[in-house]
C-alpha atoms as a PDB file:
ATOM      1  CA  UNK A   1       0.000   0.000   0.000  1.00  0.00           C
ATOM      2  CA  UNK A   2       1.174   3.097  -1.003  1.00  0.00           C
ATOM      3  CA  UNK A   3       0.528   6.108   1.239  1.00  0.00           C
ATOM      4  CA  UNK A   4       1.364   9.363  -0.439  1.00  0.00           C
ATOM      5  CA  UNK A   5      -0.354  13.029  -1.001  1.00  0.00           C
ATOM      6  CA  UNK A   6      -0.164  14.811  -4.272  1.00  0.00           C
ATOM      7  CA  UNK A   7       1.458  17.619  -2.351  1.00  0.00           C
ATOM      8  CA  UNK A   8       4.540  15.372  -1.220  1.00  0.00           C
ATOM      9  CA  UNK A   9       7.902  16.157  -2.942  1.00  0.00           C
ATOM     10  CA  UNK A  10       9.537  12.376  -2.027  1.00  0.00           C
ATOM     11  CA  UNK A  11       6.083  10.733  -2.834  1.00  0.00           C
ATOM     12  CA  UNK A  12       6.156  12.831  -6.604  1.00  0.00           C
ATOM     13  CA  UNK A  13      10.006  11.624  -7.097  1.00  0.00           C
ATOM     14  CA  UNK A  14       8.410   7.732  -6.004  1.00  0.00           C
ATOM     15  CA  UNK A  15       5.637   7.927  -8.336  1.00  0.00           C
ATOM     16  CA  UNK A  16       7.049   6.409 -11.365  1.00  0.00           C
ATOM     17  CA  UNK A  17       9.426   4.330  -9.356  1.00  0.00           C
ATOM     18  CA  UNK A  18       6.240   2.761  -8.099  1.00  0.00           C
ATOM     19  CA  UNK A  19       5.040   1.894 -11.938  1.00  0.00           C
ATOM     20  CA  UNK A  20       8.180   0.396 -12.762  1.00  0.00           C
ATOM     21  CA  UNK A  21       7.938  -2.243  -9.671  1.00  0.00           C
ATOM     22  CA  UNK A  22       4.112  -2.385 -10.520  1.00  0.00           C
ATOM     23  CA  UNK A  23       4.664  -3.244 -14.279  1.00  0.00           C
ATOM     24  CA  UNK A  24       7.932  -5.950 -13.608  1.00  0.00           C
ATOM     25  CA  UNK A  25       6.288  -7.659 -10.453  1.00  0.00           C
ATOM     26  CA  UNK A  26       2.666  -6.647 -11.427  1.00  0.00           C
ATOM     27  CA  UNK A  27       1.787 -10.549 -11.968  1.00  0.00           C
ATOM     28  CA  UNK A  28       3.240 -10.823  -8.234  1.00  0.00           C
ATOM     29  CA  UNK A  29       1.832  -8.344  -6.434  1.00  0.00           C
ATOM     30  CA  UNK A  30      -1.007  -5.675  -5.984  1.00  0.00           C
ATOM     31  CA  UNK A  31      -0.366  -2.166  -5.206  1.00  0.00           C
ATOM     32  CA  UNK A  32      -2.724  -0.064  -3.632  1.00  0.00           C
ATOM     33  CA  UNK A  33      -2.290   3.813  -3.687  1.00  0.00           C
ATOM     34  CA  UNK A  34      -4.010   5.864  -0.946  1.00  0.00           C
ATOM     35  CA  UNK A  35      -4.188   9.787  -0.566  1.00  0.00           C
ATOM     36  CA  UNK A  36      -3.897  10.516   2.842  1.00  0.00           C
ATOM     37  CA  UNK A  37      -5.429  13.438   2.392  1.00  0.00           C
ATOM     38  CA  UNK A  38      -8.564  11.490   0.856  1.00  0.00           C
ATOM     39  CA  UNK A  39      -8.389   8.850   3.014  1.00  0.00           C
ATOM     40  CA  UNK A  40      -7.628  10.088   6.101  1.00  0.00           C
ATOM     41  CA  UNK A  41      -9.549   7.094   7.641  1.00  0.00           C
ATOM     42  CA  UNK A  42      -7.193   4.799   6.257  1.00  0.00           C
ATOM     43  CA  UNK A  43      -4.334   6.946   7.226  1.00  0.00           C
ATOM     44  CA  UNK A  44      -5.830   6.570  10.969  1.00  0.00           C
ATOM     45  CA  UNK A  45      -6.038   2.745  10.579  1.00  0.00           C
ATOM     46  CA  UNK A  46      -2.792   1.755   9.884  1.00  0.00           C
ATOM     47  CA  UNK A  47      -0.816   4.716  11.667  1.00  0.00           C
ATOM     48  CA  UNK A  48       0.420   6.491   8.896  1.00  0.00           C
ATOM     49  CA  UNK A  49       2.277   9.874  10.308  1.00  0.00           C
ATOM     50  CA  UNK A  50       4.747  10.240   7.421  1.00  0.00           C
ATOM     51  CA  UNK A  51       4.737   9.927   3.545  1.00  0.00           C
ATOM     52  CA  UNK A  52       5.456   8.200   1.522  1.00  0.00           C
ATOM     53  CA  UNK A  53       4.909   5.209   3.398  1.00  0.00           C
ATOM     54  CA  UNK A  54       4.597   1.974   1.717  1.00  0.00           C
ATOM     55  CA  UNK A  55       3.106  -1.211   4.086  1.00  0.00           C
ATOM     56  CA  UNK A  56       3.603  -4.227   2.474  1.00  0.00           C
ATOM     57  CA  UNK A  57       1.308  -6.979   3.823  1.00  0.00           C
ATOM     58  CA  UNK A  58       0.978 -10.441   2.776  1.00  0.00           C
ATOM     59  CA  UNK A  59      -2.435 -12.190   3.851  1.00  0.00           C
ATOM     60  CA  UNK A  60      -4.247  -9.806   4.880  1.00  0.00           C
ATOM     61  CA  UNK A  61      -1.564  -8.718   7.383  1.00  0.00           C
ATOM     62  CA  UNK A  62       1.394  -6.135   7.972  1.00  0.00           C
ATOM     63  CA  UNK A  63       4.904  -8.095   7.382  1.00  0.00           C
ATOM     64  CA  UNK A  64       6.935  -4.967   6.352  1.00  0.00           C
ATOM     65  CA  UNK A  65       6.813  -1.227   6.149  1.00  0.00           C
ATOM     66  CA  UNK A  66       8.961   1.640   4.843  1.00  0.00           C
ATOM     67  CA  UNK A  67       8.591   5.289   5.342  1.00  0.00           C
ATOM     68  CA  UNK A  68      10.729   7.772   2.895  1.00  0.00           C
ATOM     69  CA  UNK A  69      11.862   7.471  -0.435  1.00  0.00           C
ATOM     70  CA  UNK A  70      13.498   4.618  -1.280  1.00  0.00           C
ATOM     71  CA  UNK A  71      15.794   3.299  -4.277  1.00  0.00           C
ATOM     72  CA  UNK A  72      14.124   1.334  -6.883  1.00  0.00           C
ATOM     73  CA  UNK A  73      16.181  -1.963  -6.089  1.00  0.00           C
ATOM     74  CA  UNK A  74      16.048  -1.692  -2.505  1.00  0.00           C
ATOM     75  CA  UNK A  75      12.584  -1.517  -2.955  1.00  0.00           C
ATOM     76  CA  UNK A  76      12.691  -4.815  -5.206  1.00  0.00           C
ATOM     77  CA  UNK A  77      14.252  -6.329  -3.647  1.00  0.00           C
ATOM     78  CA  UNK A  78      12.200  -6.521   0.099  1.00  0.00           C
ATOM     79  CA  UNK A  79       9.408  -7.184  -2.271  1.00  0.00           C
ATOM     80  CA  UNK A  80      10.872  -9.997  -3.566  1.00  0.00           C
ATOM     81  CA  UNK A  81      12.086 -11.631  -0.242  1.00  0.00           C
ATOM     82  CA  UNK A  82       8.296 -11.214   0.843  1.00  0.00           C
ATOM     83  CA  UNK A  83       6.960 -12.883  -2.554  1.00  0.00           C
ATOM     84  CA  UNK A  84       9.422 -15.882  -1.683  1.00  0.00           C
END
């Protein structure tokens, strides 16, 4: 899940970082982008107080979650150790 606000300097820079990952693992994985400022309700749920923050969760639950922009193989490759 990808927490970001159109406002957010680091979350504009992630943006198409985010795509790429989305298109290569897209048969992998789901991502989910929310607008805190939108969603401020989902913000609330899972704690959000920075962006971006990405929560990665595998069955329905929390296994991993970054706040700040990250490089594009970093990023990768946590994904990948998570998709096993």
């Amino acid at each position: 899940i990808d927490f970001y606000a159109d406002w957010c300097a680091p979350c504009k820079i992630m943006d198409p970082v985010i795509e790429e990952i989305e298109k290569e693992l897209g048969g992998k994985l789901e991502v989910q982008k929310i607008d805190v400022d939108k969603n401020s309700d989902l913000q609330a749920k899972y704690n959000v107080f920075s962006i971006p923050t990405y929560v990665i969760e595998k069955d329905n639950r929390e296994v991993e979650r970054l706040v700040g922009a990250r490089p594009k193989q970093q990023l990768v490759d946590i994904l990948n150790r998570h998709l096993g």
